[in-house]
Protein backbone atom coordinates (compact mmCIF):
# COMPACT_ATOMS: atom_id res chain seq x y z
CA UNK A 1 18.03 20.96 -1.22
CA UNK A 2 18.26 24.98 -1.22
CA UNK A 3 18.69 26.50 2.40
CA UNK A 4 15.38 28.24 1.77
CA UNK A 5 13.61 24.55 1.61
CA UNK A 6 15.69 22.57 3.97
CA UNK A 7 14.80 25.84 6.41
CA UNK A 8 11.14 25.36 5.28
CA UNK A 9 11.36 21.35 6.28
CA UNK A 10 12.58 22.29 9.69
CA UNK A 11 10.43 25.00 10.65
CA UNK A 12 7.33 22.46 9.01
CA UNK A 13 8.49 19.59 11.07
CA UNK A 14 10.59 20.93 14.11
CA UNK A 15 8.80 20.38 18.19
CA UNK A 16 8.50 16.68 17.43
CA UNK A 17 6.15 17.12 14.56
CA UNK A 18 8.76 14.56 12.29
CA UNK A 19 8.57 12.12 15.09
CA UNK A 20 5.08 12.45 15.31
CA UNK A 21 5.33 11.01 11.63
CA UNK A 22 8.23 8.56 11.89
CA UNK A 23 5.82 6.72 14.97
CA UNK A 24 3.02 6.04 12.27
CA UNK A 25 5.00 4.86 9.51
CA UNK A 26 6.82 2.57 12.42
CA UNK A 27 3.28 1.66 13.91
CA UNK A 28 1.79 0.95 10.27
CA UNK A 29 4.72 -0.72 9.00
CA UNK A 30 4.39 -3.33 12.06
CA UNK A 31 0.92 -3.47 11.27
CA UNK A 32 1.53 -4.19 7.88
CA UNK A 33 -0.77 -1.34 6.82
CA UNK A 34 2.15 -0.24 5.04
CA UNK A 35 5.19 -1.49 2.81
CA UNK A 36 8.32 1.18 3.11
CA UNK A 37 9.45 0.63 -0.55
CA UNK A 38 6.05 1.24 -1.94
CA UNK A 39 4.43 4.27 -0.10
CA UNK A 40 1.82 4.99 -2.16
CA UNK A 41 -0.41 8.83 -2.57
CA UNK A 42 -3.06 6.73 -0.65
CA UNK A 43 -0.77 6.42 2.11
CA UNK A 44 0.37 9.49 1.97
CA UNK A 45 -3.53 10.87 2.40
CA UNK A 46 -4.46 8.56 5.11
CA UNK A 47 -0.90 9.77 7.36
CA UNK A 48 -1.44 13.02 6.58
CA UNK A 49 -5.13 13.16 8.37
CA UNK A 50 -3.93 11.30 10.82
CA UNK A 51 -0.93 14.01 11.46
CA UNK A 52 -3.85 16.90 10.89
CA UNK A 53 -6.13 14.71 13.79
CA UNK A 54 -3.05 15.65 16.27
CA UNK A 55 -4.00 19.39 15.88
CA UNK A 56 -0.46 20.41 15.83
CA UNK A 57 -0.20 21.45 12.33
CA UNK A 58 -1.60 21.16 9.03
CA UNK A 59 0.25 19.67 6.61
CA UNK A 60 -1.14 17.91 2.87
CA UNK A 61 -0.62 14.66 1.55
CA UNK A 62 2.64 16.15 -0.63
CA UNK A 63 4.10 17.76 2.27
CA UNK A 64 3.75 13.55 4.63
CA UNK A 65 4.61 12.78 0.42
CA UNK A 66 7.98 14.76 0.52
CA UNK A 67 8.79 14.32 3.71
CA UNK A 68 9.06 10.10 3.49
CA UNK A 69 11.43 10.87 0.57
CA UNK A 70 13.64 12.99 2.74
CA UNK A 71 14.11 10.45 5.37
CA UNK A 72 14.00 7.59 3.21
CA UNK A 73 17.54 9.71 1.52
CA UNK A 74 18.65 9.91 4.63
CA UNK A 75 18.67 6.46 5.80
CA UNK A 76 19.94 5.35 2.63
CA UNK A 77 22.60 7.49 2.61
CA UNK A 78 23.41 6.66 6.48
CA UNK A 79 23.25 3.15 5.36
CA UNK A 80 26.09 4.41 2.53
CA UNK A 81 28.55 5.64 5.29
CA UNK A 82 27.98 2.49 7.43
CA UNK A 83 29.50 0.52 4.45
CA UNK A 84 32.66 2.70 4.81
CA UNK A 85 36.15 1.01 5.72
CA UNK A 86 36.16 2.16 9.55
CA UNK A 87 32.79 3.37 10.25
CA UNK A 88 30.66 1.71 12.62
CA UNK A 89 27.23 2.53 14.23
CA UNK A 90 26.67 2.17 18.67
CA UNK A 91 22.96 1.74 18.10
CA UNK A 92 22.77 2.41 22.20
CA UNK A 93 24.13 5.91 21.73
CA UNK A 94 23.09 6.78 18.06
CA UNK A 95 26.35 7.73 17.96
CA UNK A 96 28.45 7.28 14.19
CA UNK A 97 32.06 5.86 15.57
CA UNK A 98 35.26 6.28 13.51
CA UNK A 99 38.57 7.48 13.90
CA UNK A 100 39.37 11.00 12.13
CA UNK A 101 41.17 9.47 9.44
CA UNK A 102 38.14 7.41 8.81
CA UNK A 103 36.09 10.10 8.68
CA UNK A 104 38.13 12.52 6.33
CA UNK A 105 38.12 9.29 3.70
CA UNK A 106 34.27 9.17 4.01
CA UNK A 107 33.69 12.62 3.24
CA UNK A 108 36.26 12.84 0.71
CA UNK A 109 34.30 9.91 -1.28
CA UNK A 110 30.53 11.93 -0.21
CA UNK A 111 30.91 15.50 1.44
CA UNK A 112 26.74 14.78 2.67
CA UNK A 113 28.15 12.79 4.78
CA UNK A 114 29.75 15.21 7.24
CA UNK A 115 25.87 16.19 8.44
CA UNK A 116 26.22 12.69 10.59
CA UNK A 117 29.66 13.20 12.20
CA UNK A 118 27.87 14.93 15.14
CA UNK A 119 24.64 13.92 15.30
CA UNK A 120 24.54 10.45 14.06
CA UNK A 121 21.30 9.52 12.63
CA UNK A 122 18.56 9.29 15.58
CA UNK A 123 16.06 6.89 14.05
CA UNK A 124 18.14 4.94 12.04
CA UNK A 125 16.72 1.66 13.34
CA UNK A 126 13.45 2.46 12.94
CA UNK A 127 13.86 3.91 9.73
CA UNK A 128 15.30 0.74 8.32
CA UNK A 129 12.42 -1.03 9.86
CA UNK A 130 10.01 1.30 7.81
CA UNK A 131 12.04 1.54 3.95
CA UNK A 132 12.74 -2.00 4.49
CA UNK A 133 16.84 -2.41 5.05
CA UNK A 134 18.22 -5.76 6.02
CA UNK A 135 18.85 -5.27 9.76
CA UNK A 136 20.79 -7.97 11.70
CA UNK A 137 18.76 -10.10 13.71
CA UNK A 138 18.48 -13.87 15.18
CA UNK A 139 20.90 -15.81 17.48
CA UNK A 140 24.53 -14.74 15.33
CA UNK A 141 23.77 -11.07 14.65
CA UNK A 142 26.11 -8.78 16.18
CA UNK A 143 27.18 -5.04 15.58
CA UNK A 144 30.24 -3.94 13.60
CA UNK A 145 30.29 -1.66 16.75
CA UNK A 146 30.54 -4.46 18.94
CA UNK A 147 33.53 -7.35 19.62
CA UNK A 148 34.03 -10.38 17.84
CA UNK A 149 32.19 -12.91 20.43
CA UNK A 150 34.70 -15.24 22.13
CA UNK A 151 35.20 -18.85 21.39
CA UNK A 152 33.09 -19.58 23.98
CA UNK A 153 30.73 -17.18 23.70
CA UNK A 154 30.48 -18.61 19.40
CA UNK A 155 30.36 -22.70 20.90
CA UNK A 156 27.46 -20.86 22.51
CA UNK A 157 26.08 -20.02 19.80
CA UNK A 158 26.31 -22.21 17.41
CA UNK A 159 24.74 -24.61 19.80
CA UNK A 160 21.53 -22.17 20.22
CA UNK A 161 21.61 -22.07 16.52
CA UNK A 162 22.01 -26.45 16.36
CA UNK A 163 19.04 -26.47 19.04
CA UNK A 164 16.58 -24.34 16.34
CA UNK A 165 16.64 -27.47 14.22
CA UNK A 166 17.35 -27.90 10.00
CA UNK A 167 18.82 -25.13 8.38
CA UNK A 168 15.84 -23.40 5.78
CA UNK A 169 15.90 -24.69 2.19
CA UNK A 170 18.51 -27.04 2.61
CA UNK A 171 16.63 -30.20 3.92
CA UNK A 172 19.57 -31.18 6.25
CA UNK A 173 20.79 -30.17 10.02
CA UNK A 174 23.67 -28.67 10.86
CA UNK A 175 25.56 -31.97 11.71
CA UNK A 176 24.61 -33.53 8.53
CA UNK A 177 28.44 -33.98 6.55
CA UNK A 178 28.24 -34.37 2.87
CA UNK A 179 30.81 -36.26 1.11
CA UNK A 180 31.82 -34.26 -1.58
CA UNK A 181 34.00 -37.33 -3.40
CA UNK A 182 30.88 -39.54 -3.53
CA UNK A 183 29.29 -36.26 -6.00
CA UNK A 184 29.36 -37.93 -9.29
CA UNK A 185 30.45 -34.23 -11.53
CA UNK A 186 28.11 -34.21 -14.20
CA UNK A 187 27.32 -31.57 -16.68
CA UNK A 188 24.28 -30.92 -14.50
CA UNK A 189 26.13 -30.31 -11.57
CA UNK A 190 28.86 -28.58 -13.18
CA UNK A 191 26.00 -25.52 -14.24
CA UNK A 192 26.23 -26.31 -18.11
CA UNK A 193 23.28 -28.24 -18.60
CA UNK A 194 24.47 -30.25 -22.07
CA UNK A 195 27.88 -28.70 -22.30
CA UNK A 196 30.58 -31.20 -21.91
CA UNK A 197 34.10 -30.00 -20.61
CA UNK A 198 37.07 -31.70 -21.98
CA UNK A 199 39.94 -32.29 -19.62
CA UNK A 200 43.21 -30.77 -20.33
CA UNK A 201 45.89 -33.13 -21.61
């Protein structure tokens, strides 16, 4: 983006005007008024009256339009640096946390990057909420940010986990043992439905 647009987007969207914004799409998205991978012009509309009902400023449905695209970039491309050898995130702080060395590497591979050495990336939580990022949840989840959990703190755990019942889609608890010499090997299981392997002599 041109310094004469980005300075446009600010000056548009600066006194709180983008979180204004970034609260609906949160607020709709838990509603499920609203799916962040498939914003549609109709969306767009209804946000931008509902922005224009705040009497703060006007804006138009390509202005809310443009504006989704610009944070949706930027979460993806916070979610980009996040995948970096040595980068981590302290959701508590909103603080990006990597050693200098780290950084340089990062920026090296995407110079865009450098915009989130200071400031981090506020809303990053929400905004995965709204484009629809896989976030960490549930009884394991932990952050990169964070340390491994003890082997008491994992017994923990895992027990919390064993309490929630059979694991999804597999029919079976988590005690349940499978002997994997009673498996008769079949073309079936082996993936090649009809092809027969020949054993090496």
């Amino acid at each position: 983006m041109a310094y004469v647009e980005v300075q446009r987007d600010h000056d548009l969207w600066a006194g709180g005007f983008e979180d204004k914004l970034i609260d609906m799409l949160y607020q709709e998205t838990l509603e499920g008024k609203l799916v962040g991978s498939k914003i549609t012009n109709r969306d767009c509309i209804r946000l931008a009256e509902r922005l224009n009902n705040l009497r703060i400023k006007r804006v138009d449905s390509s202005q809310v339009k443009g504006k989704i695209a610009r944070l949706k970039k930027i979460q993806r491309q916070f979610t980009d640096l996040m995948g970096q050898t040595g980068m981590g995130w302290n959701p508590i702080t909103k603080i990006v946390i990597g050693s200098d060395e780290h950084w340089a590497n990062a920026i090296q591979v995407r110079s865009e990057w450098k915009k989130f050495k200071n400031s981090g990336c506020g809303n990053y939580d929400v905004l995965c909420t709204i484009f629809g990022q896989a976030v960490a949840t549930g009884v394991l989840h932990f952050a990169s940010t964070q340390e491994p959990p003890s082997r008491e703190e994992e017994q923990h755990l895992e027990n919390e986990l064993r309490a929630r019942g059979p694991v999804f889609g597999t029919g079976t608890g988590l005690d349940s043992t499978i002997n994997l010499d009673a498996i008769e090997i079949t073309p079936e299981t082996q993936g090649g439905a009809g092809q027969r392997m020949n054993p090496r002599q």
